[in-house]
Each structure stands twice: as C-alpha cells, then as structure tokens.
N, C-alpha and C. Protein backbone atom coordinates (compact mmCIF):
# COMPACT_ATOMS: atom_id res chain seq x y z
N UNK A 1 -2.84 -8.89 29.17
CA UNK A 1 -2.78 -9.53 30.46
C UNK A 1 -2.38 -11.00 30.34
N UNK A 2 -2.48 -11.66 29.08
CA UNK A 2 -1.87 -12.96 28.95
C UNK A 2 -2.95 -13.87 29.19
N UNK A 3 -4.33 -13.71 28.94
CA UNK A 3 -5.32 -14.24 29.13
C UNK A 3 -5.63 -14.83 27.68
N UNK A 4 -5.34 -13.77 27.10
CA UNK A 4 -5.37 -14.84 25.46
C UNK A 4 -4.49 -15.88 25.29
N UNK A 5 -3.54 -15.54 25.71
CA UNK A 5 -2.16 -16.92 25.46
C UNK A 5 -2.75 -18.16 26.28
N UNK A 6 -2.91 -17.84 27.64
CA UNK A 6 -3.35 -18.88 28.50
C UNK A 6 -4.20 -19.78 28.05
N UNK A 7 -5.06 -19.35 27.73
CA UNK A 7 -6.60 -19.55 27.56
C UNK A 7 -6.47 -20.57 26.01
N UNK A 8 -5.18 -20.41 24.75
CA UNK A 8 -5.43 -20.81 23.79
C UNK A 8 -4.16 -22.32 24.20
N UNK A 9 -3.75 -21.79 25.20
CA UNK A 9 -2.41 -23.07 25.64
C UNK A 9 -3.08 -24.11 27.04
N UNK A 10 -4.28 -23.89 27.47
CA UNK A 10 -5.11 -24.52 27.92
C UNK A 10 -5.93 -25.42 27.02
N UNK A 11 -6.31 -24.90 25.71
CA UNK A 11 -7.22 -25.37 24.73
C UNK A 11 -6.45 -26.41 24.02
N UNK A 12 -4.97 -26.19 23.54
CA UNK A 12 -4.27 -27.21 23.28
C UNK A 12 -4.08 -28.48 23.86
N UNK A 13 -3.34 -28.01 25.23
CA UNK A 13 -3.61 -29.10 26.36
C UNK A 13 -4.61 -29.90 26.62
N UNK A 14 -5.93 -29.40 26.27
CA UNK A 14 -6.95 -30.07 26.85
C UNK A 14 -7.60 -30.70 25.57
N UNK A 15 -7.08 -30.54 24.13
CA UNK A 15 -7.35 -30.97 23.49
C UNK A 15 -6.55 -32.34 23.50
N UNK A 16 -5.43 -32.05 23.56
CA UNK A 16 -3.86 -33.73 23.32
C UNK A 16 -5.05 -34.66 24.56
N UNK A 17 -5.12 -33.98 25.67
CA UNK A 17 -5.59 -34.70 26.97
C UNK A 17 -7.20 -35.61 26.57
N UNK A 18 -7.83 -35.09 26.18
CA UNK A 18 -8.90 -35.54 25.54
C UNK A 18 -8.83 -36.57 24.95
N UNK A 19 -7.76 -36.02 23.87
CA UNK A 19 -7.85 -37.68 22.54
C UNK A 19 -7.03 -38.87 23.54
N UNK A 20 -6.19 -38.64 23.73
CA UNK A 20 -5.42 -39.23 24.74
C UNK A 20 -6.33 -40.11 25.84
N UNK A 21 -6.97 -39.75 26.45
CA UNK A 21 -8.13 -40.38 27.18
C UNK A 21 -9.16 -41.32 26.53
N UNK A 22 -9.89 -40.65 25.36
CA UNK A 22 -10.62 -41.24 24.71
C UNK A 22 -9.90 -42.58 23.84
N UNK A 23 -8.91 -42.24 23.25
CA UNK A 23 -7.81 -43.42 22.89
C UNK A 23 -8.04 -44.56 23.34
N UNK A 24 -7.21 -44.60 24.86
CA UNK A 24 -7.25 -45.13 26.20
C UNK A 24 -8.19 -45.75 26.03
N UNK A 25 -9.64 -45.37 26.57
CA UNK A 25 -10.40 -45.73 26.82
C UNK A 25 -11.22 -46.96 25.57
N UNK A 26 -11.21 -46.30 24.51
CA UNK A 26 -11.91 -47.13 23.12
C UNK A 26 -11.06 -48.41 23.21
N UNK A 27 -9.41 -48.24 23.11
CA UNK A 27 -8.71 -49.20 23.23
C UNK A 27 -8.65 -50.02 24.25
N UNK A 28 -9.08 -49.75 25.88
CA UNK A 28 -9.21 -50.91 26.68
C UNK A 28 -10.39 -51.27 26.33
N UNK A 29 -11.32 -50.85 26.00
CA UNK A 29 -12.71 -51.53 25.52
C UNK A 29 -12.68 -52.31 24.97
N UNK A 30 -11.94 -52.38 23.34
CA UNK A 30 -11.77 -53.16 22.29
C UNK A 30 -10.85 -54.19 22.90
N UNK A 31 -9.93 -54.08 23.48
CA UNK A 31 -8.78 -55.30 23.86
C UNK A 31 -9.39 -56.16 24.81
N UNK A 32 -10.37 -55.68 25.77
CA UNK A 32 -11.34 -56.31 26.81
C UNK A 32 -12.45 -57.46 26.05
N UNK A 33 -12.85 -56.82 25.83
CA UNK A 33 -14.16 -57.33 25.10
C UNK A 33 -13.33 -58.44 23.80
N UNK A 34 -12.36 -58.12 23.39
CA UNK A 34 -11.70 -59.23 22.29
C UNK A 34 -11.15 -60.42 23.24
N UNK A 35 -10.72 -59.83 24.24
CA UNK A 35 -9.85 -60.76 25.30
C UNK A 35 -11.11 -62.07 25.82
N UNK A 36 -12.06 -61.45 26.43
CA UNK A 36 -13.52 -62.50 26.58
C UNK A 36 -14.24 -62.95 25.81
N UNK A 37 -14.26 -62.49 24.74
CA UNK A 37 -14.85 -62.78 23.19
C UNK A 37 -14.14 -64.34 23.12
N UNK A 38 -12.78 -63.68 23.03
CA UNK A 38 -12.29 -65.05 22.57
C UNK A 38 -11.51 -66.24 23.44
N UNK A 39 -11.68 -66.17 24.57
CA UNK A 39 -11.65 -66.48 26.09
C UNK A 39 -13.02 -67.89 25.85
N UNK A 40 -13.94 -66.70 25.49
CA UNK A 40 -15.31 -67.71 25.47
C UNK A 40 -15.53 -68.67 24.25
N UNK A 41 -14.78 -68.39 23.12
CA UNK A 41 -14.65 -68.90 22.16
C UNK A 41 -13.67 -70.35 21.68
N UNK A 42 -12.47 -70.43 22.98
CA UNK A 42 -11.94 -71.17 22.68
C UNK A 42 -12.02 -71.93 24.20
N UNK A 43 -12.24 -73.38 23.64
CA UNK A 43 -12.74 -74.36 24.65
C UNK A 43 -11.75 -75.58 25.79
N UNK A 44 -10.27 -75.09 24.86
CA UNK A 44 -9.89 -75.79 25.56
C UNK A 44 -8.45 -74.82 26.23
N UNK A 45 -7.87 -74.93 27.27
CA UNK A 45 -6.99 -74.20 27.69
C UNK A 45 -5.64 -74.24 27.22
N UNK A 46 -4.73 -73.58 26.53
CA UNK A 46 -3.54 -73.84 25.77
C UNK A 46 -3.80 -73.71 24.56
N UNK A 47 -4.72 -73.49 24.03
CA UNK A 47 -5.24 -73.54 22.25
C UNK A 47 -4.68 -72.03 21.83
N UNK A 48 -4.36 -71.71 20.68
CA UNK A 48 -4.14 -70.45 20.25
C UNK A 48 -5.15 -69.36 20.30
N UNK A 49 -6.15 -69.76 20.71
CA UNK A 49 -7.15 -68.71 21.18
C UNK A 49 -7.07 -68.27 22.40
N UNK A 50 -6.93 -68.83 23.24
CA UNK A 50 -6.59 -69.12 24.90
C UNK A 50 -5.53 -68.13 24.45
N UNK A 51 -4.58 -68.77 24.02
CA UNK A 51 -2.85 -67.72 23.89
C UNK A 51 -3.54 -66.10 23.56
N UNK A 52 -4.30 -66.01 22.51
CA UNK A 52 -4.66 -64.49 22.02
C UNK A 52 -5.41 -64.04 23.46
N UNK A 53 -6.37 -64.54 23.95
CA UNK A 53 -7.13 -64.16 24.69
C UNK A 53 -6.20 -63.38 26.38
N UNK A 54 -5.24 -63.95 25.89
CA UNK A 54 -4.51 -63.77 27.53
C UNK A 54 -3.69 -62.71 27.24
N UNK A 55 -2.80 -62.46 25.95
CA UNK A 55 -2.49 -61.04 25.51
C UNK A 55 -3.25 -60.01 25.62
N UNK A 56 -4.58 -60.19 24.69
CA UNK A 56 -5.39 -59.01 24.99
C UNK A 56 -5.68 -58.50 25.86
N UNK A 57 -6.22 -59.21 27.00
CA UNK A 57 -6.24 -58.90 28.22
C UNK A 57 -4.95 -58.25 29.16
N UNK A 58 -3.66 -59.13 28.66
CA UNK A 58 -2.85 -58.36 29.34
C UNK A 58 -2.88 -57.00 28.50
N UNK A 59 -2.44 -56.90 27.23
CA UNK A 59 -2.99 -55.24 26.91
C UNK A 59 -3.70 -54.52 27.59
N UNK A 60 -4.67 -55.16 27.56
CA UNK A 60 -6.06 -53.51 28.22
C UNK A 60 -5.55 -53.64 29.61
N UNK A 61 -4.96 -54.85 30.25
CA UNK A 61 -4.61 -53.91 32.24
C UNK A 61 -3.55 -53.23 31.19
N UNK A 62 -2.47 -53.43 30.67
CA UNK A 62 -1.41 -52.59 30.70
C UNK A 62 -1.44 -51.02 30.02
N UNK A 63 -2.88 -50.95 29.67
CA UNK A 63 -3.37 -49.69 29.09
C UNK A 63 -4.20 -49.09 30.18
N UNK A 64 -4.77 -49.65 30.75
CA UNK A 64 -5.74 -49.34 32.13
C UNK A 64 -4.75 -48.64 33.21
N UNK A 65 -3.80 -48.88 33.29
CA UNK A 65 -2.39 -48.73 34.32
C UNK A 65 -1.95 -47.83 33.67
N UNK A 66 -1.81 -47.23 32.44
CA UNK A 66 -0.95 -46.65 31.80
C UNK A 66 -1.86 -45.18 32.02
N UNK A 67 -3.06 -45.50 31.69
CA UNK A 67 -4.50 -44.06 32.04
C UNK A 67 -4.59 -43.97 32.95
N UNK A 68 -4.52 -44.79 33.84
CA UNK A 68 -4.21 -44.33 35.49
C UNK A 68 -3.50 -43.81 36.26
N UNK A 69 -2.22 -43.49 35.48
CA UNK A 69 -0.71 -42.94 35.48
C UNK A 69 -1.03 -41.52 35.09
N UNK A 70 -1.49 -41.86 34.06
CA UNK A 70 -1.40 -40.38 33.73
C UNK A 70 -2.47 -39.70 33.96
N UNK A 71 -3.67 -40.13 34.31
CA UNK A 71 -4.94 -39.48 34.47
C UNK A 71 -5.36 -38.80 33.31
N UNK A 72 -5.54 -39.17 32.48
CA UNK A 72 -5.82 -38.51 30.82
C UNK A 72 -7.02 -37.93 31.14
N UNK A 73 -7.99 -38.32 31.75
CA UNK A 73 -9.29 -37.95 31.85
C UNK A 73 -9.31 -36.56 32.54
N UNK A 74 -8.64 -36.83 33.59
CA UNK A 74 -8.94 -35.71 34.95
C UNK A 74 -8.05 -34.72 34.36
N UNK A 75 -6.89 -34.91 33.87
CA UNK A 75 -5.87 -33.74 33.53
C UNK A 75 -6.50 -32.93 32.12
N UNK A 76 -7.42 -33.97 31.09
CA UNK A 76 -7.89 -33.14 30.09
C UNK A 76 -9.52 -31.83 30.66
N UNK A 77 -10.25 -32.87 31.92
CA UNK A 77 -10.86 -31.79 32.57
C UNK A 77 -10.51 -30.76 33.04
N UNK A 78 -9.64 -30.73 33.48
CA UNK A 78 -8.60 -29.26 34.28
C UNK A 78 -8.02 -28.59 33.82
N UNK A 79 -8.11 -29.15 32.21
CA UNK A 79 -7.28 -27.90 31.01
C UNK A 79 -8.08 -27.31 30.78
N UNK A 80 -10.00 -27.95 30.06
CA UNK A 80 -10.91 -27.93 29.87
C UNK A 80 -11.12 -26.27 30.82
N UNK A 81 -11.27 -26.88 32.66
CA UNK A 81 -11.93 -25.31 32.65
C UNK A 81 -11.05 -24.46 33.08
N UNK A 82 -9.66 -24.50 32.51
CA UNK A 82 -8.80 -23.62 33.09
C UNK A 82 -9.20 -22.80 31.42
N UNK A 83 -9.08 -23.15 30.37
CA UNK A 83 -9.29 -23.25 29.00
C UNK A 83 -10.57 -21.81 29.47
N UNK A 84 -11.60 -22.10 30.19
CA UNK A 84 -12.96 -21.54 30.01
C UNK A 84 -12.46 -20.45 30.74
N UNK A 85 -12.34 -20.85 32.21
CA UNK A 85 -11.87 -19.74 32.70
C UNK A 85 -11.08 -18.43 32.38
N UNK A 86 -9.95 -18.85 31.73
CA UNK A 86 -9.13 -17.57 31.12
C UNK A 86 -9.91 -16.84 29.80
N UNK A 87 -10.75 -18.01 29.24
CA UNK A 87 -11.45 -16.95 27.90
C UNK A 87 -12.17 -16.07 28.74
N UNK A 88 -13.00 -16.88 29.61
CA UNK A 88 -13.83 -15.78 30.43
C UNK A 88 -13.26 -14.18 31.02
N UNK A 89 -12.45 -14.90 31.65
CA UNK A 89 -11.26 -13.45 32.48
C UNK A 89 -10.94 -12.71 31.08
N UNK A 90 -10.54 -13.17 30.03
CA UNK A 90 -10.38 -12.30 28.44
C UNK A 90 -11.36 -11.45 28.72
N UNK A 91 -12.08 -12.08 27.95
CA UNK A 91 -13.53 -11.23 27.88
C UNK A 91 -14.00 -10.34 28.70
N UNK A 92 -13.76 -10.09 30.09
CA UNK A 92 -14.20 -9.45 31.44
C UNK A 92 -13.04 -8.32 31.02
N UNK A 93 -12.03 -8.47 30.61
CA UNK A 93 -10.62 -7.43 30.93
C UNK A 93 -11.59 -6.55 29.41
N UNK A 94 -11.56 -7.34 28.60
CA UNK A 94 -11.61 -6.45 27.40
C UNK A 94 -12.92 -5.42 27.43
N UNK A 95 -13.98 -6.23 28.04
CA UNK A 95 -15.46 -5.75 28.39
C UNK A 95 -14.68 -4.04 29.42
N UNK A 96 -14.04 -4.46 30.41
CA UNK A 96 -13.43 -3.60 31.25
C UNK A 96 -12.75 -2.22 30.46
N UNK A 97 -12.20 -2.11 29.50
CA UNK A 97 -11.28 -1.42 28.95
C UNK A 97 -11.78 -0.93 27.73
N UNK A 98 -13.65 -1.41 27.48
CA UNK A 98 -14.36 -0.91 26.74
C UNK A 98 -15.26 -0.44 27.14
N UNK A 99 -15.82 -0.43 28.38
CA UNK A 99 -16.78 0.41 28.66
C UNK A 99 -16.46 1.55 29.56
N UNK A 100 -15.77 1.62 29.76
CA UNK A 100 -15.67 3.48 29.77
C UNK A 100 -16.30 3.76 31.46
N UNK A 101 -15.28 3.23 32.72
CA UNK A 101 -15.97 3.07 33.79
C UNK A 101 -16.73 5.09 34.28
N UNK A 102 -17.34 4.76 35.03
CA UNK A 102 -17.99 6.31 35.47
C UNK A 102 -16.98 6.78 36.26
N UNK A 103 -16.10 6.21 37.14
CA UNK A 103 -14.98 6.76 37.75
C UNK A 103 -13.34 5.78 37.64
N UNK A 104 -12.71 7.05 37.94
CA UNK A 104 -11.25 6.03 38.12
C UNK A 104 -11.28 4.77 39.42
N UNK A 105 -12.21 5.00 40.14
CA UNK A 105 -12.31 4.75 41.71
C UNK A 105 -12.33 3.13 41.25
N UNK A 106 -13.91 3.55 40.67
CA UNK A 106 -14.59 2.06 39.82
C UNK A 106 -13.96 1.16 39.10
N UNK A 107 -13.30 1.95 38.39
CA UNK A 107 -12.26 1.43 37.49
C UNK A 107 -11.41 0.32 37.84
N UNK A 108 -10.43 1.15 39.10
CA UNK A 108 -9.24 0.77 39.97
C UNK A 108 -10.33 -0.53 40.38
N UNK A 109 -11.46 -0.61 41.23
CA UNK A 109 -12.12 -1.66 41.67
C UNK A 109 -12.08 -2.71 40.89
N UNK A 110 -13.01 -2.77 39.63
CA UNK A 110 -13.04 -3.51 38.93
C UNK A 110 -11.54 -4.22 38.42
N UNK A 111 -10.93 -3.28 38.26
CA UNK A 111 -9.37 -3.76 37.53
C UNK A 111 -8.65 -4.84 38.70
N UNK A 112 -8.91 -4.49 40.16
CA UNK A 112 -8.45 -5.28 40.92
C UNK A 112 -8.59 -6.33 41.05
N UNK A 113 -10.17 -6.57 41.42
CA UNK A 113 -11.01 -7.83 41.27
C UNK A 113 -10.70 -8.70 39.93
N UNK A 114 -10.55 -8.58 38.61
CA UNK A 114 -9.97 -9.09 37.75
C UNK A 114 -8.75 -9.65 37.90
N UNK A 115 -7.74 -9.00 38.30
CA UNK A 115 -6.24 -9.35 39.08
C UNK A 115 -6.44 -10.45 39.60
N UNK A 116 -7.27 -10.12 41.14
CA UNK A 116 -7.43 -11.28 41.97
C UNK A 116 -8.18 -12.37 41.25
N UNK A 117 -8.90 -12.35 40.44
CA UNK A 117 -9.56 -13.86 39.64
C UNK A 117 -8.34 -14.17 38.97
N UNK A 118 -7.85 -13.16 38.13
CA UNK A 118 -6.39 -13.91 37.49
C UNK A 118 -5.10 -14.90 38.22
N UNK A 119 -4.98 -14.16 39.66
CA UNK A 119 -4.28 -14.91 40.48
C UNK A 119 -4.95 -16.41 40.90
N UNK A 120 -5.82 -16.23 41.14
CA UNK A 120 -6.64 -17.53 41.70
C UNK A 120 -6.35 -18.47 40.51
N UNK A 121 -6.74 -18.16 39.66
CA UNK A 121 -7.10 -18.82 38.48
C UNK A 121 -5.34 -19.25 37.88
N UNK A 122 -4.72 -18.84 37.96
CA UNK A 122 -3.40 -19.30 37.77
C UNK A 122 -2.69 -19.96 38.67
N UNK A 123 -3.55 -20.22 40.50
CA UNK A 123 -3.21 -20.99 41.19
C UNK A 123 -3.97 -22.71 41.02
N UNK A 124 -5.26 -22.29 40.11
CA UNK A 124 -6.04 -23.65 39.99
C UNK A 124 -6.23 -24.40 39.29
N UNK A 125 -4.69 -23.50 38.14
CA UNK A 125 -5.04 -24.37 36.98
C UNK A 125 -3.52 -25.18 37.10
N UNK A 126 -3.57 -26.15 35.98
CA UNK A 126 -2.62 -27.37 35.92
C UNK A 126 -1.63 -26.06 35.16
N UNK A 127 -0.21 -26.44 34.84
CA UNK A 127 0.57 -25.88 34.15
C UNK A 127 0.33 -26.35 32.69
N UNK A 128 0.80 -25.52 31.65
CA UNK A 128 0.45 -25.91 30.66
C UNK A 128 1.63 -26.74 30.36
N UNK A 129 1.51 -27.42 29.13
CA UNK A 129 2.82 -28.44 28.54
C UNK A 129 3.35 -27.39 27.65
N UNK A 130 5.23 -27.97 27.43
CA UNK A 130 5.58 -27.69 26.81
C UNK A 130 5.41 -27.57 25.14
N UNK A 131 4.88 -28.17 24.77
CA UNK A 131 4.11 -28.67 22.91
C UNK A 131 3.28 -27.62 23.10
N UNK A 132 2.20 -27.19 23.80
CA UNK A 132 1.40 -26.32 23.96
C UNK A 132 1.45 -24.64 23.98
N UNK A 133 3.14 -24.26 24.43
CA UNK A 133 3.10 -22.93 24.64
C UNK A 133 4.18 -22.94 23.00
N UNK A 134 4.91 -23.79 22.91
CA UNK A 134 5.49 -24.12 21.89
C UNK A 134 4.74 -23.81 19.99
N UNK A 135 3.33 -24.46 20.25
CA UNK A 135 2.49 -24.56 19.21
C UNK A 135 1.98 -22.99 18.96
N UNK A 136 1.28 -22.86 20.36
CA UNK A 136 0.56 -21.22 20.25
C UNK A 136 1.69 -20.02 19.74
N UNK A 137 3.10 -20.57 19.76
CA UNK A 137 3.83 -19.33 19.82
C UNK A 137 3.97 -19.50 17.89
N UNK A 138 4.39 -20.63 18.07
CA UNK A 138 4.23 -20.91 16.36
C UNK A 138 3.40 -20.49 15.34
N UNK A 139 1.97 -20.41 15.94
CA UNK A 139 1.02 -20.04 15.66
C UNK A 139 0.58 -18.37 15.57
N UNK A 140 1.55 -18.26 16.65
CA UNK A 140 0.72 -16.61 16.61
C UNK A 140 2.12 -16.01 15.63
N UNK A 141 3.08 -16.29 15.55
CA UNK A 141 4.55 -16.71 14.45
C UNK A 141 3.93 -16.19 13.00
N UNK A 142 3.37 -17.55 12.93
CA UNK A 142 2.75 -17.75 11.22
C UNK A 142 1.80 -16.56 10.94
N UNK A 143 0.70 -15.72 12.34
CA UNK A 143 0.10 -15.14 11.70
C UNK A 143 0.30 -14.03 11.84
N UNK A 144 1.76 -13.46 12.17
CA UNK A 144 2.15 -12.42 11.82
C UNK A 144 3.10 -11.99 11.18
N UNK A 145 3.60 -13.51 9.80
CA UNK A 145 4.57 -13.27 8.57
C UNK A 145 3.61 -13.28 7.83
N UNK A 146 1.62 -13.34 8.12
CA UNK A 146 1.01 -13.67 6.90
C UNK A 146 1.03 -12.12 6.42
N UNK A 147 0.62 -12.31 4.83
CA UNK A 147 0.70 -10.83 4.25
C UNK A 147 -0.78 -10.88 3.83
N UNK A 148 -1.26 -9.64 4.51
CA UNK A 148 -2.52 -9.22 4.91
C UNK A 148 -3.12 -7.94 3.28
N UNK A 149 -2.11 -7.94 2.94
CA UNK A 149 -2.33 -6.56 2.05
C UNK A 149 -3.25 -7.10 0.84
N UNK A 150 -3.68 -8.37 0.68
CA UNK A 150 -4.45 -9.01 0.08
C UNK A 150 -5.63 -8.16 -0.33
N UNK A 151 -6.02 -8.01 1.13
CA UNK A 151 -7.12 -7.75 1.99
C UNK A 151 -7.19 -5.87 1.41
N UNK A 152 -6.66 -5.50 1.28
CA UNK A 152 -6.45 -3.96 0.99
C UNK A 152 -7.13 -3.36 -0.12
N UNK A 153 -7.97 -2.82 -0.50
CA UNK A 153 -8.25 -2.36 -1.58
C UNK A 153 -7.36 -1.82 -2.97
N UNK A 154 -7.26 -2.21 -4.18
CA UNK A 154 -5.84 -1.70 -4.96
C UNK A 154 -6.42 -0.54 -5.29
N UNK A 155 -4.86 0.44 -5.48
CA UNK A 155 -4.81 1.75 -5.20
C UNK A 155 -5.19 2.38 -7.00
N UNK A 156 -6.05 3.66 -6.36
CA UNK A 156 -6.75 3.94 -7.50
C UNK A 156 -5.86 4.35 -8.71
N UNK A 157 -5.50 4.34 -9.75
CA UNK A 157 -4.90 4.63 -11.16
C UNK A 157 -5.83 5.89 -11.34
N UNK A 158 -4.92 6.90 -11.72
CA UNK A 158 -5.50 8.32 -12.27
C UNK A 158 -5.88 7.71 -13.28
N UNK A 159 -7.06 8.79 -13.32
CA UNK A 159 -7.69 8.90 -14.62
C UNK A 159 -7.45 9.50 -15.53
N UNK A 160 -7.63 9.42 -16.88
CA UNK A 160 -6.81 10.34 -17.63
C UNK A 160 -8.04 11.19 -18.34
C-alpha cells in the first residue's frame, strides 16, 4: 500500500528538518548571547568589540529570518507525525491481512476504513522532499544487491 515507503520518507524528512531547526536555533543562541556578551564588554562605541558585537547580532536576526522562512521547526513536526501516522496505518494494513477477518463483509469494511485513513492522511501530510524519496530508494537499492546467502546454512558434503 506504500505505507512503508511513506512512513520511512517522512522519517528522513523529519529527521534533515529537526537538525536543521535545532542548528538554527543553538546558533542564534550562541551569536545572541556573544553579540551582548560583548556589547557589554566593550565600553566605548566604535572599539573592535562594539564592531564584533554588531556582526553577531546581525548574524543571529539573519539566522532568525532565515528559520522563519523556512519554518524548520513546524515543517520537522509535520514530518514527525505524518512519519507516525503511516507506520501506524503499516501496522493496521498488515495486522488486517493477518488476522484472518470472520467475513469478506468485515473484511471489505475494515479494508475501506484503512483506505479512507490513507487518503486523509496523504491529504495532511507535507509532501516529502526530493533527497528523501531519493535516499529511501537507494536504500531499499543496496538492500536488495546485498547477498544474503551468508545467512544460509552450507550444504551438507556426503559422507563417505
């Protein structure tokens, strides 16, 4: 149903979105707090401290403006539970197609209602990024040139 793909290209997204935010954020902290640090430190106006102090500051607005643009925060939340949501809907389809409904009737019910959360849920979530469907495909790529026969028991040698 594409609930696994979703769900692991949500997790990407909301991972870039995360650091990305947190970045942001550590870094207007640090450029703020250096900017008044040394604001307060230097006593007379025009001194090379004064000069640092007025960069830094312009840094953190021009980083403050820059997270505000992009909403790093809010866009890594909305990967976050689009991320939850589709594992969830996973899990519900697979739960569905393993337990063995008592009728087709039930079945058809249940199978629908899943549909309709899938639709919703692909109306509420953000689109994923390109790097993201890009990575997962790469990924699911690599793990199906890996050679598994490792894993195999070696084949018995007659006995003589």
């Amino acid at each position: 149903m594409g609930c696994r793909r979703r769900s692991r290209e949500h997790e990407l997204s909301y991972s870039r979105w995360s650091t990305l935010s947190l970045t942001f954020g550590i870094s207007i902290a640090v450029f703020s707090g250096a900017a008044g640090t040394t604001l307060l430190a230097s006593a007379k106006p025009g001194s090379p401290l004064s000069i640092v102090a007025g960069i830094l500051g312009a840094l953190a607005v021009v980083l403050t403006a820059v997270d505000a643009k992009f909403s790093s925060t809010a866009k890594a939340e909305a990967h976050r539970r689009a991320f939850a949501g589709f594992s969830s809907l996973r899990t519900d389809y697979d739960d569905l197609a393993t337990m063995g409904a008592r009728s087709t009737e039930e079945a058809r019910g249940k199978l629908e209602h899943l549909n309709t959360r899938k639709s919703q849920l692909e109306k509420d979530s953000p689109p994923t990024e390109q790097y993201a469907r890009k990575k997962r495909r790469k990924d699911e790529a690599s793990l199906d040139e890996r050679d598994f026969s490792v894993l195999e028991p070696p084949a018995q040698l007659p006995s003589r």
